[in-house]
PDB file of N, CA and C in Angstrom:
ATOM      1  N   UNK A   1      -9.368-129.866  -8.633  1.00  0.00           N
ATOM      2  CA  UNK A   1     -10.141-128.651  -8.762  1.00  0.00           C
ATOM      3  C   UNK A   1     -10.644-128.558 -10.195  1.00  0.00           C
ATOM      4  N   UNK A   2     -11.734-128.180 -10.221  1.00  0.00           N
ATOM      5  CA  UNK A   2     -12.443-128.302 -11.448  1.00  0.00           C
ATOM      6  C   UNK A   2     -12.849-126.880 -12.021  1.00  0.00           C
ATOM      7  N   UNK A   3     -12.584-126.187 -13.467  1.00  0.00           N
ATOM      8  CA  UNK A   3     -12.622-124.947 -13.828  1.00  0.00           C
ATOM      9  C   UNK A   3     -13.838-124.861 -14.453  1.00  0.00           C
ATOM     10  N   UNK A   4     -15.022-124.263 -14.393  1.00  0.00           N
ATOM     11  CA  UNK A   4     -15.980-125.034 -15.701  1.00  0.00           C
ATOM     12  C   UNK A   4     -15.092-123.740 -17.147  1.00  0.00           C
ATOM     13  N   UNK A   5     -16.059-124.175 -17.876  1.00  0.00           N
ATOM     14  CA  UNK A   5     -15.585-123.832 -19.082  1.00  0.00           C
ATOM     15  C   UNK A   5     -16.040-122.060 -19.147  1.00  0.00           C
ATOM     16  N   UNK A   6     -17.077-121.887 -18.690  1.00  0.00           N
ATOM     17  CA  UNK A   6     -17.635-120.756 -18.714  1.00  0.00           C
ATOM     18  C   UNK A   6     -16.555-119.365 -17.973  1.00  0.00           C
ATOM     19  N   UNK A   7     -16.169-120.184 -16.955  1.00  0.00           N
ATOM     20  CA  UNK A   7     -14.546-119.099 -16.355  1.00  0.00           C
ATOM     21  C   UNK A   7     -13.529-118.660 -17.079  1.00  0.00           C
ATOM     22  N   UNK A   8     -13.336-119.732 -18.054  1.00  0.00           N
ATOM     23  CA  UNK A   8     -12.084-120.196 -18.943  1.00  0.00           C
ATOM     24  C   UNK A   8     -12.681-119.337 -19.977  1.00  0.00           C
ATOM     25  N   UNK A   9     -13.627-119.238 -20.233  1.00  0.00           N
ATOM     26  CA  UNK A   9     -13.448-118.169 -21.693  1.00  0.00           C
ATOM     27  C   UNK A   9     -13.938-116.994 -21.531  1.00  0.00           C
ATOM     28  N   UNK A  10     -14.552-116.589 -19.794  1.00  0.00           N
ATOM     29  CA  UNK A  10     -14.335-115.064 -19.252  1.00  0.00           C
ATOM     30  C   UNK A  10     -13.165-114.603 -19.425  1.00  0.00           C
ATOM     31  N   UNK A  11     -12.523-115.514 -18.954  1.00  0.00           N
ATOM     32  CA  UNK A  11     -10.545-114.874 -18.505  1.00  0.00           C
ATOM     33  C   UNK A  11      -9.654-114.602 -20.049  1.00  0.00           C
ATOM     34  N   UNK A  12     -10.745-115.802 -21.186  1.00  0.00           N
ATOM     35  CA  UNK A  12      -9.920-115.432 -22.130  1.00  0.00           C
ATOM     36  C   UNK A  12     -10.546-114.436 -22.823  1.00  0.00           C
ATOM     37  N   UNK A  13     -11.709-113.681 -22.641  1.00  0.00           N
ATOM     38  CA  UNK A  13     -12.207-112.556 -23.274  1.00  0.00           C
ATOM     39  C   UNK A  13     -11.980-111.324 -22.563  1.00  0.00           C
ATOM     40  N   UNK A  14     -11.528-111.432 -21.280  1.00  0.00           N
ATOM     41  CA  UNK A  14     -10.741-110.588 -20.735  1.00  0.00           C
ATOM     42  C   UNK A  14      -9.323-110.256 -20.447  1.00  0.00           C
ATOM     43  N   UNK A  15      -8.726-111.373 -21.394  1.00  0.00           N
ATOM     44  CA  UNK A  15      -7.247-111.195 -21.502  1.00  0.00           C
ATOM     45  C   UNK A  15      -7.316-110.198 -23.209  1.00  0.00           C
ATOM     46  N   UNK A  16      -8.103-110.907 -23.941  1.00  0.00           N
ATOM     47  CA  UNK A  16      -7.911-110.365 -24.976  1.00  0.00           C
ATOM     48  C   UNK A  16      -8.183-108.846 -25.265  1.00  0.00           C
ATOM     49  N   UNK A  17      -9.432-108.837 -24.542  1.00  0.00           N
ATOM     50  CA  UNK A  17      -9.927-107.168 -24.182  1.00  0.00           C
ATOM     51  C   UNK A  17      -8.227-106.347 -23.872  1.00  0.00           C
ATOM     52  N   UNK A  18      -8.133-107.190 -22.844  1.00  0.00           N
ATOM     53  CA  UNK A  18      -6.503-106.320 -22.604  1.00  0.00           C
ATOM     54  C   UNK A  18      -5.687-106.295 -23.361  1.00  0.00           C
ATOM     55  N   UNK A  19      -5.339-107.042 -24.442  1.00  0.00           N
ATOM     56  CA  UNK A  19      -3.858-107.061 -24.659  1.00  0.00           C
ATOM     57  C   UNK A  19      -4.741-105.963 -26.243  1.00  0.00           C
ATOM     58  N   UNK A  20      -5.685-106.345 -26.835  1.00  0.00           N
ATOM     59  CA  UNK A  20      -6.377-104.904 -27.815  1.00  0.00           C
ATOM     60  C   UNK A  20      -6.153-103.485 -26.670  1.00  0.00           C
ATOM     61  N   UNK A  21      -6.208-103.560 -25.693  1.00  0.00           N
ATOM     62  CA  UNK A  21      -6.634-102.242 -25.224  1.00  0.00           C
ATOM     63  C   UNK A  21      -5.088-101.449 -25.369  1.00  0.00           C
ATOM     64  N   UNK A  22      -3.552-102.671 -24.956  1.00  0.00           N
ATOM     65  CA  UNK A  22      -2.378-102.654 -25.261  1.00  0.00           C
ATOM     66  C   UNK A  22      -2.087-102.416 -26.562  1.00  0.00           C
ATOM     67  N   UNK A  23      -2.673-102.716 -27.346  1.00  0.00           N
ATOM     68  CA  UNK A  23      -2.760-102.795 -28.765  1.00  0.00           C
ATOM     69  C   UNK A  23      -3.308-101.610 -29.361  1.00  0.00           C
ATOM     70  N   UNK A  24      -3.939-101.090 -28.827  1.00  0.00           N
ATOM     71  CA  UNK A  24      -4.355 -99.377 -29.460  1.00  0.00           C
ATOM     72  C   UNK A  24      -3.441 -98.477 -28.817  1.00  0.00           C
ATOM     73  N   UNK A  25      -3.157 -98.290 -27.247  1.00  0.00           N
ATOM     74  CA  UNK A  25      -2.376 -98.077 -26.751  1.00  0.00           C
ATOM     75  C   UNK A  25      -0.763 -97.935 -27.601  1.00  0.00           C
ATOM     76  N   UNK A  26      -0.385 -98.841 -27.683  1.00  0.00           N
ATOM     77  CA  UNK A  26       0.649 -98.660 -28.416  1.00  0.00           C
ATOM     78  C   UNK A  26       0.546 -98.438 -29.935  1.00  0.00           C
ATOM     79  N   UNK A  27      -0.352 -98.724 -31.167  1.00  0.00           N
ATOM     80  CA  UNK A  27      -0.405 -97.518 -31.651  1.00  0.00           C
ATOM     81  C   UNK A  27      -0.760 -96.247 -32.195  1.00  0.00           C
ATOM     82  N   UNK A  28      -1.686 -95.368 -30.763  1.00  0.00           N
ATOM     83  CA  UNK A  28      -1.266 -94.352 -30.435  1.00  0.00           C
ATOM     84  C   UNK A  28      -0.312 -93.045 -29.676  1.00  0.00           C
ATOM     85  N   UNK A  29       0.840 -94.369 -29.719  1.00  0.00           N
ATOM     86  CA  UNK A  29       2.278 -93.833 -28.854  1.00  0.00           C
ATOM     87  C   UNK A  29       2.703 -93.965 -30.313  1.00  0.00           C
ATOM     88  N   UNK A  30       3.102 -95.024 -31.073  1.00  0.00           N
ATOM     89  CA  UNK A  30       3.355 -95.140 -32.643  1.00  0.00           C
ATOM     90  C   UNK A  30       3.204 -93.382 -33.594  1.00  0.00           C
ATOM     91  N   UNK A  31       1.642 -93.447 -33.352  1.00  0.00           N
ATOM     92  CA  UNK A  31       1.499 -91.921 -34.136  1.00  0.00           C
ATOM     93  C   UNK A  31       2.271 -90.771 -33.612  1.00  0.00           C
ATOM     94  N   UNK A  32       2.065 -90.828 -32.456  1.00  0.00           N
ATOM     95  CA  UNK A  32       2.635 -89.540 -31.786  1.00  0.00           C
ATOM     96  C   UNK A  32       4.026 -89.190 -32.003  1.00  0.00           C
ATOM     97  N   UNK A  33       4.741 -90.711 -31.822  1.00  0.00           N
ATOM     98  CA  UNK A  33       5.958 -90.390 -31.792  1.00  0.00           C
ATOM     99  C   UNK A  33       6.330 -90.211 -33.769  1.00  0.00           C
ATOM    100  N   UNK A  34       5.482 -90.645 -34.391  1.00  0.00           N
ATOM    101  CA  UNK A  34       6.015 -89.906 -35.874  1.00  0.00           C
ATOM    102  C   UNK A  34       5.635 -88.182 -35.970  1.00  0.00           C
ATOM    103  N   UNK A  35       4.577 -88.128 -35.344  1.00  0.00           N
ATOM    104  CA  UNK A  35       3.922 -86.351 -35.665  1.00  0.00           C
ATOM    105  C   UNK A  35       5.640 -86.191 -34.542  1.00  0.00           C
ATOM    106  N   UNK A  36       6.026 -86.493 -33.605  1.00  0.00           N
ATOM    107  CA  UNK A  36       6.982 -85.531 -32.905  1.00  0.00           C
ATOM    108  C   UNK A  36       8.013 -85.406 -33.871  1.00  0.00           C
ATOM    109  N   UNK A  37       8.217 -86.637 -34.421  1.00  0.00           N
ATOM    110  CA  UNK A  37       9.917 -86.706 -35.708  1.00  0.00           C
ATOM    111  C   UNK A  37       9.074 -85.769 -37.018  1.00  0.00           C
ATOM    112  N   UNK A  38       8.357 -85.469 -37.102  1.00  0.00           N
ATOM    113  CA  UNK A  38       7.996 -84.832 -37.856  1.00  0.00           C
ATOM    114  C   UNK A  38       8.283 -83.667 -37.917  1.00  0.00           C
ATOM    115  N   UNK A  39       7.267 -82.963 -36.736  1.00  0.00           N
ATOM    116  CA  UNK A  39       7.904 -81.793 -36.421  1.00  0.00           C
ATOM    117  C   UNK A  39       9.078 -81.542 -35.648  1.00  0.00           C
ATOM    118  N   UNK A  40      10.006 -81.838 -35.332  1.00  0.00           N
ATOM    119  CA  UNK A  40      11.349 -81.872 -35.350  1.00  0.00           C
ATOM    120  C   UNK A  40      11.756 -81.726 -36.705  1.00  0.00           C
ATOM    121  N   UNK A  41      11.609 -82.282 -37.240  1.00  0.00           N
ATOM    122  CA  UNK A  41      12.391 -82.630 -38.556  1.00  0.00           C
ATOM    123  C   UNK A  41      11.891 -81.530 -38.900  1.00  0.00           C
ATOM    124  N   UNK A  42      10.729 -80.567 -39.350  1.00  0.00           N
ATOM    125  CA  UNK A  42       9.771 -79.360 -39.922  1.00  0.00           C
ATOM    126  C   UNK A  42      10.909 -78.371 -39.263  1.00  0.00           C
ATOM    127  N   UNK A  43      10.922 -78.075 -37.793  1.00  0.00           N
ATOM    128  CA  UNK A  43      12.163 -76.998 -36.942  1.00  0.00           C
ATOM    129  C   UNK A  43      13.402 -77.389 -37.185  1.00  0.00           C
ATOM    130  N   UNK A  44      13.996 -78.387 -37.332  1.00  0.00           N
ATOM    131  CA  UNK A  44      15.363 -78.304 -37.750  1.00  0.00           C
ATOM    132  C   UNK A  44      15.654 -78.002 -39.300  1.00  0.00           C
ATOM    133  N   UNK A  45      14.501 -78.209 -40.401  1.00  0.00           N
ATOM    134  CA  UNK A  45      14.598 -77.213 -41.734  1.00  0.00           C
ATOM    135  C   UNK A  45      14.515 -75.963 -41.605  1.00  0.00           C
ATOM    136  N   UNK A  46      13.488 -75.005 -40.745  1.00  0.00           N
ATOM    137  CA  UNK A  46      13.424 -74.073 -40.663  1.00  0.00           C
ATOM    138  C   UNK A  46      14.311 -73.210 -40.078  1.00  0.00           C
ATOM    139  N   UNK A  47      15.490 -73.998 -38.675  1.00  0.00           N
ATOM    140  CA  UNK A  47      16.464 -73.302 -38.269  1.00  0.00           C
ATOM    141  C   UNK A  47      17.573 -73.287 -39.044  1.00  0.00           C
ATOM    142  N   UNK A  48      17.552 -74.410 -40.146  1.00  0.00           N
ATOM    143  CA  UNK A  48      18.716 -74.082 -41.241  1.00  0.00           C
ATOM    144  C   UNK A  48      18.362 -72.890 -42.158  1.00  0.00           C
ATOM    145  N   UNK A  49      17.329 -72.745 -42.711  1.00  0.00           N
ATOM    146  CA  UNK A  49      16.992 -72.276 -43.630  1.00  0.00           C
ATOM    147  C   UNK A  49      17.130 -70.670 -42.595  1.00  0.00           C
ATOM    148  N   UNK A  50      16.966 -70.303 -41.900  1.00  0.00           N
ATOM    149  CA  UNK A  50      17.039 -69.375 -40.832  1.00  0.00           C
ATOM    150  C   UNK A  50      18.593 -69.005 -40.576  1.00  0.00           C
ATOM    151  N   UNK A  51      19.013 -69.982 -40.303  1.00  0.00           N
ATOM    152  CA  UNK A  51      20.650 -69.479 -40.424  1.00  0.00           C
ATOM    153  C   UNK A  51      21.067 -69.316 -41.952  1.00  0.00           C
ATOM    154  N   UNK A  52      20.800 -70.292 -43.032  1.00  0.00           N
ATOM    155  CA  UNK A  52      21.141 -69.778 -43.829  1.00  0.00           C
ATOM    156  C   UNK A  52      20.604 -68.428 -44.364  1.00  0.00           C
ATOM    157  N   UNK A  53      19.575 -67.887 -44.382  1.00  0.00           N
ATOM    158  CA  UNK A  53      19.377 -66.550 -44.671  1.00  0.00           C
ATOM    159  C   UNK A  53      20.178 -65.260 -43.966  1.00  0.00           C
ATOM    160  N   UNK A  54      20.194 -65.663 -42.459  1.00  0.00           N
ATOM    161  CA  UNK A  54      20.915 -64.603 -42.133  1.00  0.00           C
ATOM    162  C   UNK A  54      22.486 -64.635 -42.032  1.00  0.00           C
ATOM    163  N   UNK A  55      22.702 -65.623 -43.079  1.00  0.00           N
ATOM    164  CA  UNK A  55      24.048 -65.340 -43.224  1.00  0.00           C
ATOM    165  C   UNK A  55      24.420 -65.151 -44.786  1.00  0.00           C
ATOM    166  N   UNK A  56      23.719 -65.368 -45.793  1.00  0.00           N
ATOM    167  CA  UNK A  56      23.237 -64.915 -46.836  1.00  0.00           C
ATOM    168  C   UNK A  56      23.600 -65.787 -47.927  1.00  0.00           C
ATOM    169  N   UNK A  57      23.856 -66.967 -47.445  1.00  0.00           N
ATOM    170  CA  UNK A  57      23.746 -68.394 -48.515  1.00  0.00           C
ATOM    171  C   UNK A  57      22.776 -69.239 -48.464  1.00  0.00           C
ATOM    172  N   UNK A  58      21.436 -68.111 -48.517  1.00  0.00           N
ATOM    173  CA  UNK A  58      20.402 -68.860 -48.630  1.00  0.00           C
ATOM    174  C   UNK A  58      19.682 -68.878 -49.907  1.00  0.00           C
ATOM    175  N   UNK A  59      18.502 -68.830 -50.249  1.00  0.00           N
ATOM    176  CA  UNK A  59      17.817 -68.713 -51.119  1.00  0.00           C
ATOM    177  C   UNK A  59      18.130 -67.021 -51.785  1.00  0.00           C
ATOM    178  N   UNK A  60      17.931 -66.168 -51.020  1.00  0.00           N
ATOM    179  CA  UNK A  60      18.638 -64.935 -51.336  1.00  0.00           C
ATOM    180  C   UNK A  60      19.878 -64.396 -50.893  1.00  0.00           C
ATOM    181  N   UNK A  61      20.833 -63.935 -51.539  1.00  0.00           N
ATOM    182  CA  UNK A  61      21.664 -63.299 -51.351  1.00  0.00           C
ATOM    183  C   UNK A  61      22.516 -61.854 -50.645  1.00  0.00           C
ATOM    184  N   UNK A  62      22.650 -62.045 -49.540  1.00  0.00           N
ATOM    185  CA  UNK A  62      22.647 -60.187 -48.604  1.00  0.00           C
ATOM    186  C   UNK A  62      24.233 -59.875 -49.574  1.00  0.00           C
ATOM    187  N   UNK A  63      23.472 -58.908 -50.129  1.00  0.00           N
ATOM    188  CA  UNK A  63      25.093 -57.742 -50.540  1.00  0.00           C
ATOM    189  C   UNK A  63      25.248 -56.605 -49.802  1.00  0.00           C
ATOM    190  N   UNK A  64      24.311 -56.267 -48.789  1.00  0.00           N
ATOM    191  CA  UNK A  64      24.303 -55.187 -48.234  1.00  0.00           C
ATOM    192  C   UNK A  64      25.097 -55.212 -46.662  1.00  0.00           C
ATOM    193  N   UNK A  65      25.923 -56.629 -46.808  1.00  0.00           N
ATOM    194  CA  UNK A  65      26.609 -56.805 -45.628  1.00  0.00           C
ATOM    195  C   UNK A  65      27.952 -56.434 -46.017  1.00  0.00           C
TER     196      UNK A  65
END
């Protein structure tokens, strides 16, 4: 069986198309998943900083407890 050449470098400009299309694909799962550790990381400062205020070893001090 005989391939001509012209098949052979469809399949390889359509493998490559794919594995770039895999290739952006993954990283825009890459970004996302840093913006998510991000903001995670942004809410877990803010729920400290949140408990620490309302318990008053935070940045300010409650004497009125």
């Amino acid at each position: 069986m005989d391939v001509s050449s012209s098949t052979n470098i469809s399949v390889k400009t359509e493998v490559d198309s794919v594995q770039a299309g895999k290739d952006s694909i993954k990283k825009a799962i890459d970004v996302q998943e840093q913006q998510v550790l991000s903001t995670l990381k942004d809410a877990q400062e803010q729920s400290q900083k949140t408990a620490a205020h309302k318990s008053g070893i935070g940045n300010n001090i409650n004497v009125s407890a």
